[in-house]
N, C-alpha and C. Protein backbone atom coordinates (compact mmCIF):
# COMPACT_ATOMS: atom_id res chain seq x y z
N UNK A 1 19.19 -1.02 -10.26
CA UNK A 1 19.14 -1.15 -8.81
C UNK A 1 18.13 -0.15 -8.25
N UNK A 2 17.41 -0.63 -7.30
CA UNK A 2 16.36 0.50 -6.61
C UNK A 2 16.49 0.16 -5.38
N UNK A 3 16.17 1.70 -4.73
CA UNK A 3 16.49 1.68 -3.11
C UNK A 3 15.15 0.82 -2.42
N UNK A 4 15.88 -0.24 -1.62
CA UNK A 4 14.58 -0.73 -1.00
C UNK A 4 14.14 0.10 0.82
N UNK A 5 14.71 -0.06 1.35
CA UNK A 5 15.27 1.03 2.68
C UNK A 5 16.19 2.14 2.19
N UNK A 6 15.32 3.04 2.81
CA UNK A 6 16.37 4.19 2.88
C UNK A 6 16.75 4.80 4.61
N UNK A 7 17.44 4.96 5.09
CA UNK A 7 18.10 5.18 6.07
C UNK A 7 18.45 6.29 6.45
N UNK A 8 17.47 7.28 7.46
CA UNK A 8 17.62 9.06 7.09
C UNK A 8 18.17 9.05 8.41
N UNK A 9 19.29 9.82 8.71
CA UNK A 9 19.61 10.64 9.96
C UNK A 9 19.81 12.15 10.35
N UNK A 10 18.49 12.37 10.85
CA UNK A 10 18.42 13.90 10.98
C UNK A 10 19.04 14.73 11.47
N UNK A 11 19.31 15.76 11.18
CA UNK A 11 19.98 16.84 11.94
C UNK A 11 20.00 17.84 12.09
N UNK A 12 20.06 18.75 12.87
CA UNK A 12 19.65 20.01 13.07
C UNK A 12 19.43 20.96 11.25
N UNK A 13 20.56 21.36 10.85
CA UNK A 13 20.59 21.82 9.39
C UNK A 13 20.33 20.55 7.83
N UNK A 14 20.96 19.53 8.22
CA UNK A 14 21.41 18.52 7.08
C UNK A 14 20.86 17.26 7.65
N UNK A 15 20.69 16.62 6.51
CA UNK A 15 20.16 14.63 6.81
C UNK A 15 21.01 14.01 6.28
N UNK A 16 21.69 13.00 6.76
CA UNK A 16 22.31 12.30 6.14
C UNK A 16 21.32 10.84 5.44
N UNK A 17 21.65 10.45 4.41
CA UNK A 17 20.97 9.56 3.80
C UNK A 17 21.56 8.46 3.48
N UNK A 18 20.78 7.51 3.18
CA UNK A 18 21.88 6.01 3.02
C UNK A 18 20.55 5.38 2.42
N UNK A 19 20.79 4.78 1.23
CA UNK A 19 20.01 3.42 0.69
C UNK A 19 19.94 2.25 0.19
N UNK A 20 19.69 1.37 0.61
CA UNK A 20 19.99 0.43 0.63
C UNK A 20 19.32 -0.79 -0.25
N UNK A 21 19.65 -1.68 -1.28
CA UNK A 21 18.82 -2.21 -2.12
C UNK A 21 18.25 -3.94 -1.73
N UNK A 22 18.07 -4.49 -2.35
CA UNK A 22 17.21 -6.05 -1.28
C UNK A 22 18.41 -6.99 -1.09
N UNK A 23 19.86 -6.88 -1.60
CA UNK A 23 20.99 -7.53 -0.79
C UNK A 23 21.49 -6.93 0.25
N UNK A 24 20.87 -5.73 0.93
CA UNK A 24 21.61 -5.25 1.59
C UNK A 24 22.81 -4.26 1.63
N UNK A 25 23.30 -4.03 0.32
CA UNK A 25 24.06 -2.95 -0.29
C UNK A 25 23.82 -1.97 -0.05
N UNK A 26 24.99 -0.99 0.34
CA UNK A 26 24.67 0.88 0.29
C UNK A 26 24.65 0.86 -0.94
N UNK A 27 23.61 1.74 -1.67
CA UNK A 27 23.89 2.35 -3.29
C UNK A 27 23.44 3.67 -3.50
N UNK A 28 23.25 4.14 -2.45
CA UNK A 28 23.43 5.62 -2.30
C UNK A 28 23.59 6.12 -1.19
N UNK A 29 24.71 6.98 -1.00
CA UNK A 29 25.42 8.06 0.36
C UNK A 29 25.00 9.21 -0.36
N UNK A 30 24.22 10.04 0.98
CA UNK A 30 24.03 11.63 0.42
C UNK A 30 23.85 12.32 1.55
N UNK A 31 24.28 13.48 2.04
CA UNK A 31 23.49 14.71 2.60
C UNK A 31 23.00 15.66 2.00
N UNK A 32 21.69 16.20 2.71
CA UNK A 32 20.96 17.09 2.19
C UNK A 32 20.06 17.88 3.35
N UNK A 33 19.70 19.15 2.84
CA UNK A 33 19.10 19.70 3.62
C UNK A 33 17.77 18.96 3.56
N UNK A 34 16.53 19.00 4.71
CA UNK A 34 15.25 18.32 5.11
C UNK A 34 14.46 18.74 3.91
N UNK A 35 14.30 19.66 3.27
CA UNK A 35 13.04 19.83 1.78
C UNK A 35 14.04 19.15 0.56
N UNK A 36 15.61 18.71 0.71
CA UNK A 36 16.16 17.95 -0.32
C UNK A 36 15.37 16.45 -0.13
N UNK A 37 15.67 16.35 1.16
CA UNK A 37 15.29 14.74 1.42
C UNK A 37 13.92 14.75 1.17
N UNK A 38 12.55 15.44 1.01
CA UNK A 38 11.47 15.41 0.76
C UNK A 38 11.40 15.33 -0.56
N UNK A 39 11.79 16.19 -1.17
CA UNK A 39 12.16 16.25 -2.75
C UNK A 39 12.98 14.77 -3.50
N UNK A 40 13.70 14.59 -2.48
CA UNK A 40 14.43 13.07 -3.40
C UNK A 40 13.63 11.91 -3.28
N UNK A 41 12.90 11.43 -1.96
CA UNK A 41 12.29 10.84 -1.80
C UNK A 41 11.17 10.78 -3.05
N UNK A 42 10.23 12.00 -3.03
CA UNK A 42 9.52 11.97 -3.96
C UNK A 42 9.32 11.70 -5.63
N UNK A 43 11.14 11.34 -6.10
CA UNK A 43 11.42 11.20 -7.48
C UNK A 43 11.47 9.36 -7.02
N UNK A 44 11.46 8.82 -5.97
CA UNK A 44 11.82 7.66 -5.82
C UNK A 44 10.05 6.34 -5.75
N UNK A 45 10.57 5.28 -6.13
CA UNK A 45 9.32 4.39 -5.67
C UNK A 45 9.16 4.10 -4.83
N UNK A 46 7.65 4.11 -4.23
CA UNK A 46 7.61 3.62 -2.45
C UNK A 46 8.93 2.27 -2.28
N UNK A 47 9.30 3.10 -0.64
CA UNK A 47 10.05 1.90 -0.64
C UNK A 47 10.23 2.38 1.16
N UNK A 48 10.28 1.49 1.98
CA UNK A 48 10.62 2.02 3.81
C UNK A 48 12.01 3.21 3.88
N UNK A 49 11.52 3.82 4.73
CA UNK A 49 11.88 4.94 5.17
C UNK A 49 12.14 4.84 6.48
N UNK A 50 13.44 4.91 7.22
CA UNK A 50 13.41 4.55 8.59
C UNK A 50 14.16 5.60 8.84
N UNK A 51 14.15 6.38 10.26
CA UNK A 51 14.36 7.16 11.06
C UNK A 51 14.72 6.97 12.72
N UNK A 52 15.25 7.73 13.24
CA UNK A 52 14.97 7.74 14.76
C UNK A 52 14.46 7.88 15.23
N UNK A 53 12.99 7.87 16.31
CA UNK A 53 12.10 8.39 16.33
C UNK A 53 12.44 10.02 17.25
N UNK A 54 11.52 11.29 16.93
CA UNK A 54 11.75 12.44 17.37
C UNK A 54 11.05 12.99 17.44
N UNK A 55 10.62 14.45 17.10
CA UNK A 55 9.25 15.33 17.15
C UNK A 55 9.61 15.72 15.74
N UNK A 56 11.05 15.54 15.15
CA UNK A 56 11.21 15.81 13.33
C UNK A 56 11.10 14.94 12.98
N UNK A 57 11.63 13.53 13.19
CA UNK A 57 10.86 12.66 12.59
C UNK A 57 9.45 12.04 12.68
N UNK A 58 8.40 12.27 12.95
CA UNK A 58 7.36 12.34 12.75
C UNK A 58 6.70 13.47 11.97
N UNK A 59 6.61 14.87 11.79
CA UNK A 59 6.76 15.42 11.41
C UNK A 59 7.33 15.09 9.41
N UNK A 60 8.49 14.81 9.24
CA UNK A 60 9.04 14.50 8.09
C UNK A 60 8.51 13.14 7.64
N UNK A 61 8.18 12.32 8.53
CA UNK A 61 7.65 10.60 8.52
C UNK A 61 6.17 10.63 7.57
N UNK A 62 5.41 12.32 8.57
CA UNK A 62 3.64 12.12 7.55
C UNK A 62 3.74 12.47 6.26
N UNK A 63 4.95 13.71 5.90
CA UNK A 63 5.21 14.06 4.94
C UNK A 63 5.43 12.78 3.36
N UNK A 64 6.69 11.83 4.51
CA UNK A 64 7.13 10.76 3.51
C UNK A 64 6.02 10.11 3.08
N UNK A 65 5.06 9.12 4.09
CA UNK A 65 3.95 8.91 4.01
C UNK A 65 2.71 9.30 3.03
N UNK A 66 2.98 10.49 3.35
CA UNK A 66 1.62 10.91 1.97
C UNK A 66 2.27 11.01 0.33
N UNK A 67 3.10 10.59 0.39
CA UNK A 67 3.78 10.37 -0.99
C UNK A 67 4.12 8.74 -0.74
N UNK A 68 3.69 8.04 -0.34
CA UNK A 68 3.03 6.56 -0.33
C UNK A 68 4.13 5.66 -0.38
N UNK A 69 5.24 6.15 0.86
CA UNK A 69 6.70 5.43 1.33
C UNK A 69 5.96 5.14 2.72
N UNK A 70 6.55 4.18 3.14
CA UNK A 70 6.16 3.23 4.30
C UNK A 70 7.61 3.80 5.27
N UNK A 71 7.23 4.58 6.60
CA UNK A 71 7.71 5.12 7.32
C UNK A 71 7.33 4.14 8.69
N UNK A 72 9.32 4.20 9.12
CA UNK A 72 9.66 2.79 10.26
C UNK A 72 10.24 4.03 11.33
N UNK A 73 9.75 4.37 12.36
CA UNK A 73 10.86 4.90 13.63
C UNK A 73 11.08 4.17 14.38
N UNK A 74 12.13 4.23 15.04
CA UNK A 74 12.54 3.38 16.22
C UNK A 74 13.28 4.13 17.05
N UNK A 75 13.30 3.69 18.20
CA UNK A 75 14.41 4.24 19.13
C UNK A 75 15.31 4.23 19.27
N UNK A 76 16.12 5.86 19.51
CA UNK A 76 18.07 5.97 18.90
C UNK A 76 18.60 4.73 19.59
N UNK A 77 18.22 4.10 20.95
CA UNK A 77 18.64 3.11 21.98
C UNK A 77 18.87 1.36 21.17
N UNK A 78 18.10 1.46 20.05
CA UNK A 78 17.86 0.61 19.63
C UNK A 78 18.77 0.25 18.11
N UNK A 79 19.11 1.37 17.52
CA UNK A 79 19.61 1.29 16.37
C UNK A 79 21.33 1.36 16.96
N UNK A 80 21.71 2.08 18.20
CA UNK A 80 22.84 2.17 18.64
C UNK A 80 23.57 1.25 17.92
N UNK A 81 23.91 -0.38 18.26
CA UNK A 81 24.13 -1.50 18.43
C UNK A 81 24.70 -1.77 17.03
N UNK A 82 24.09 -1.08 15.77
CA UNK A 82 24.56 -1.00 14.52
C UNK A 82 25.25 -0.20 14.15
N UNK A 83 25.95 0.92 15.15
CA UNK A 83 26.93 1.89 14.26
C UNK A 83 27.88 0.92 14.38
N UNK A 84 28.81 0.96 12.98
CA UNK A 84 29.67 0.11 12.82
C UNK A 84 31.48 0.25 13.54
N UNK A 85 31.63 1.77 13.39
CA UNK A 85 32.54 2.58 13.57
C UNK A 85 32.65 3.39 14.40
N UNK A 86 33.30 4.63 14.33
CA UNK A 86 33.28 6.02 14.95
C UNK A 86 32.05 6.64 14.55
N UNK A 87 31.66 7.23 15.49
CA UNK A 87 30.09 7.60 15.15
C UNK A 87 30.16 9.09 14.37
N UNK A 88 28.93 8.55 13.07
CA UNK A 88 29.35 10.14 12.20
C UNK A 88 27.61 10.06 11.89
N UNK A 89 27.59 11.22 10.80
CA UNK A 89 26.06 11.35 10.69
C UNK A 89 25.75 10.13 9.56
N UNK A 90 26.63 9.69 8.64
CA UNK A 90 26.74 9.01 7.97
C UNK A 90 26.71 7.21 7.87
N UNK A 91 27.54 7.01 8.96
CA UNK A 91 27.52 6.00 9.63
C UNK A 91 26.28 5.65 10.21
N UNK A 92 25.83 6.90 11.05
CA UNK A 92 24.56 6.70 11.56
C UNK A 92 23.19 5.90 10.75
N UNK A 93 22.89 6.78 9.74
CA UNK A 93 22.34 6.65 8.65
C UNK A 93 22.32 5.32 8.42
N UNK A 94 23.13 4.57 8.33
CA UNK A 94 23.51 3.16 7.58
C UNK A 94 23.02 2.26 8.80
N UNK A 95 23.57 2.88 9.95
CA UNK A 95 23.10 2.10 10.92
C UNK A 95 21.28 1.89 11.19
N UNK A 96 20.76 3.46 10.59
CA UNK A 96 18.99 3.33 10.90
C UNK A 96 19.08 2.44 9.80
N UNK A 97 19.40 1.97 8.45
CA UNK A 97 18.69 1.76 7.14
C UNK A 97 19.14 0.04 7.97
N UNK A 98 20.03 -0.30 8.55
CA UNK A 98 20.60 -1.78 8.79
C UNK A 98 19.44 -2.25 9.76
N UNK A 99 18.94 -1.34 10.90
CA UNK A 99 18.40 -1.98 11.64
C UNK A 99 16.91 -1.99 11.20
N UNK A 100 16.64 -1.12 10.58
CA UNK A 100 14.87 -1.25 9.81
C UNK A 100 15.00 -2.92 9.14
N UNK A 101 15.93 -3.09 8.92
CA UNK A 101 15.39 -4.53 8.05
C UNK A 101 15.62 -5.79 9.27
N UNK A 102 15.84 -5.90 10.29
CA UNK A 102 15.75 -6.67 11.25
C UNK A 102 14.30 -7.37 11.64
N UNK A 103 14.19 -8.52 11.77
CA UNK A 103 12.46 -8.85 12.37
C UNK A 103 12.21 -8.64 13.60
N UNK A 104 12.97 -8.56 14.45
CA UNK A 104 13.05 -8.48 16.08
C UNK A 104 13.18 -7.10 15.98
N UNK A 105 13.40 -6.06 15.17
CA UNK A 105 13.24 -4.17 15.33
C UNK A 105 11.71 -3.86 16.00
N UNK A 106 11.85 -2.89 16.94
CA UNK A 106 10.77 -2.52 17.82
C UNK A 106 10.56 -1.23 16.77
N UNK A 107 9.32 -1.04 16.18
CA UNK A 107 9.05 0.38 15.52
C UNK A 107 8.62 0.95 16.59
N UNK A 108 8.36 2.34 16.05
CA UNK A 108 7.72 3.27 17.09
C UNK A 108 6.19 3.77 16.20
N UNK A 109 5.36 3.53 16.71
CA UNK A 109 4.21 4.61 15.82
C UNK A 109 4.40 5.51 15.20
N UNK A 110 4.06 6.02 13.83
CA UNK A 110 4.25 7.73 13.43
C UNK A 110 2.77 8.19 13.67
N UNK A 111 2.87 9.38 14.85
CA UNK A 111 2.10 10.41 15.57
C UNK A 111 1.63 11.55 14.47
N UNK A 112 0.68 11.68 14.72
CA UNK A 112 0.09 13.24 14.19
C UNK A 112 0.40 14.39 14.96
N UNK A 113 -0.27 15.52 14.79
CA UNK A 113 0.12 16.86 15.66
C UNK A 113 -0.42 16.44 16.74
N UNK A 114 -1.51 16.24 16.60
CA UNK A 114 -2.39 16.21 18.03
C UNK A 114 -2.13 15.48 18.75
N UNK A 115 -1.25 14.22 18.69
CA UNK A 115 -0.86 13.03 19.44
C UNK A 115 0.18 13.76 19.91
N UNK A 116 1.15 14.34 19.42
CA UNK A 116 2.09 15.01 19.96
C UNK A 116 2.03 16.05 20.51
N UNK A 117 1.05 16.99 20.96
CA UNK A 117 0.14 18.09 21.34
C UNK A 117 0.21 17.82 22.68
N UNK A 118 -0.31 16.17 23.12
CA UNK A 118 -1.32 15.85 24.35
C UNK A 118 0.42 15.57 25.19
């Protein structure tokens, strides 16, 4: 099994992670601190990377990116609609990795410094 979406929800100290394979299955739950999630990513094959969009996720998005994962943000407003439950960081997570695979999902651009500068 290989993660096709992975589903990051950031957080101040810890990310929660969620990945998801081409039926749609969770097959991996994890938290980790932000240089874990850079580090795990990097043992993995390109595969989408979706986020909330933020000033950390962009930031963590060019990072994923230059290790040649295809990075999706969208707006928290937008992924809402998919927490399934009581809202946790975990849940969350599942909810970014559910709504990246939607065709009607609005991405957001991933920004450089300078875009985010102006």
């Amino acid at each position: 099994m290989s993660i096709v979406i992975l589903g990051i929800d950031l957080g101040k100290n810890s990310c929660s992670v969620v990945g998801l394979d081409e039926s749609g299955t969770v097959i991996v739950r994890r938290r980790m601190r932000r240089d874990g999630v850079i580090a795990f990513a990097s043992k993995l094959e390109p595969c989408t990377m979706a986020m909330e969009a933020c000033c950390g996720a962009h930031h963590m998005g060019r990072s994923l990116a230059a290790q040649g994962h295809r990075v999706r943000l969208m707006s928290p407003e937008y992924v809402r609609p998919y927490v399934k439950a009581q809202k946790n960081d975990d849940r969350d997570a599942e909810a970014i990795a559910e709504a990246a695979t939607r065709p009607t999902m609005r991405f957001v651009e991933l920004k450089s410094e300078e875009q985010l500068d102006v």
